[in-house]
Protein backbone atom coordinates (compact mmCIF):
# COMPACT_ATOMS: atom_id res chain seq x y z
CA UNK A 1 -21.56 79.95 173.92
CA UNK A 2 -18.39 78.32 175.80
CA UNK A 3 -19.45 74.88 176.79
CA UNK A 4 -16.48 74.51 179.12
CA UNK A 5 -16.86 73.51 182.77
CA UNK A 6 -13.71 74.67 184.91
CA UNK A 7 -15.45 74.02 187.91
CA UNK A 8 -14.19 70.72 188.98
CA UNK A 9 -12.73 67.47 187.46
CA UNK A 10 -10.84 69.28 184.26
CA UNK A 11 -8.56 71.23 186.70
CA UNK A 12 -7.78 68.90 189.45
CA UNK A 13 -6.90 66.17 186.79
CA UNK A 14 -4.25 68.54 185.29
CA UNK A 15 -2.90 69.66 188.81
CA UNK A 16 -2.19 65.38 188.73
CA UNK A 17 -0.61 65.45 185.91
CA UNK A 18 1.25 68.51 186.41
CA UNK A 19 3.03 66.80 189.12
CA UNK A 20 3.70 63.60 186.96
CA UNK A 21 5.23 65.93 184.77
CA UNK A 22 7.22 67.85 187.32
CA UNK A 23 8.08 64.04 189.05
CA UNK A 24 9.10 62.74 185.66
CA UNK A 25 11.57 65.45 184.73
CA UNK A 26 12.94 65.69 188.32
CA UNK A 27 14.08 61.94 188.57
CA UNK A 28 15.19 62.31 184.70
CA UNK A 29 17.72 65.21 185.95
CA UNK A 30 18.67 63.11 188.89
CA UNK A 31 19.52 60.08 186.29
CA UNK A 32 21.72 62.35 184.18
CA UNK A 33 23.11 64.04 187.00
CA UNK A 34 24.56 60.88 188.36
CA UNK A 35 25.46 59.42 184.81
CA UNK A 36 27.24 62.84 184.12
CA UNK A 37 29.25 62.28 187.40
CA UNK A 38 29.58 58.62 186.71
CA UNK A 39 31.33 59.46 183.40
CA UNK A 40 34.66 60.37 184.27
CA UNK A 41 35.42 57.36 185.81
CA UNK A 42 34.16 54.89 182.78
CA UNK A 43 36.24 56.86 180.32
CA UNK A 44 39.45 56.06 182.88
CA UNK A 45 38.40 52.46 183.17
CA UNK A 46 37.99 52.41 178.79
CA UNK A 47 41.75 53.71 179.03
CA UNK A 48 43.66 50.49 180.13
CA UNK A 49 41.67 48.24 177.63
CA UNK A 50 42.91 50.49 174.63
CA UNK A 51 46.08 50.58 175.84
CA UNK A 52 45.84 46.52 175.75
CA UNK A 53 44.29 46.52 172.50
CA UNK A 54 46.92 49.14 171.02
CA UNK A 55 49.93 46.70 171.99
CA UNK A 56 48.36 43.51 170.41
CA UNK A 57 47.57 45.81 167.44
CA UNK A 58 51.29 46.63 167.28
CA UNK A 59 52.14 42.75 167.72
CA UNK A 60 50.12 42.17 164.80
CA UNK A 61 51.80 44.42 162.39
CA UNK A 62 55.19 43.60 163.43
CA UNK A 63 54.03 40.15 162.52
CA UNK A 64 52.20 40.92 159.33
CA UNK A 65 55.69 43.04 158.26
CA UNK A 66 57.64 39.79 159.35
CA UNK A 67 55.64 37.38 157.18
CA UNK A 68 55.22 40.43 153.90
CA UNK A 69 59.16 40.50 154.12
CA UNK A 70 59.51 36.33 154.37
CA UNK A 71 57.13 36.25 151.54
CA UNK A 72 59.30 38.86 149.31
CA UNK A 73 62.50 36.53 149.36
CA UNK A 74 60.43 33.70 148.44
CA UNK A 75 60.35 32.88 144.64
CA UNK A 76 57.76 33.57 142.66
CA UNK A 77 55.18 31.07 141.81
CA UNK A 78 55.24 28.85 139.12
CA UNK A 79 51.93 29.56 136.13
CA UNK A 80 49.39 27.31 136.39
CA UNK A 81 49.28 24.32 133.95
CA UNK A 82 47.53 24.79 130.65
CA UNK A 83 44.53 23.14 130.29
């Protein structure tokens, strides 16, 4: 009572996509072969622009500390006018 015919069409078509499979996985590994050899290199290049953002950082909170500390020997302010 098996109404299955595996003498033609079914088996071929899954031989094609078998190998659409087997294609689609092979040039995936290729892409994250080269992207895992490609890495290295990208986190040296990253390196240099945090090293550039790290000294502007450092510029900003020596000025931040420069205006906190010119702001401490200023008086304090005057209350607001009563209404």
């Amino acid at each position: 009572m098996n109404n299955y015919d595996w003498s033609g069409g079914g088996m071929a078509a899954l031989g094609v996509l078998g190998i659409l499979i087997w294609a689609f996985f092979t040039l995936l590994g290729l892409v994250m072969a080269v992207l895992w050899l490609l890495t290295p290199f990208a986190v040296f290049a990253i390196r240099r622009r945090v090293d550039e953002q790290q000294a502007i950082l450092l510029r900003i909170e020596q000025r931040l500390a420069q205006l906190v500390e010119r702001d401490r020997s200023l008086p304090p302010p005057s209350p607001p006018p009563a209404a």
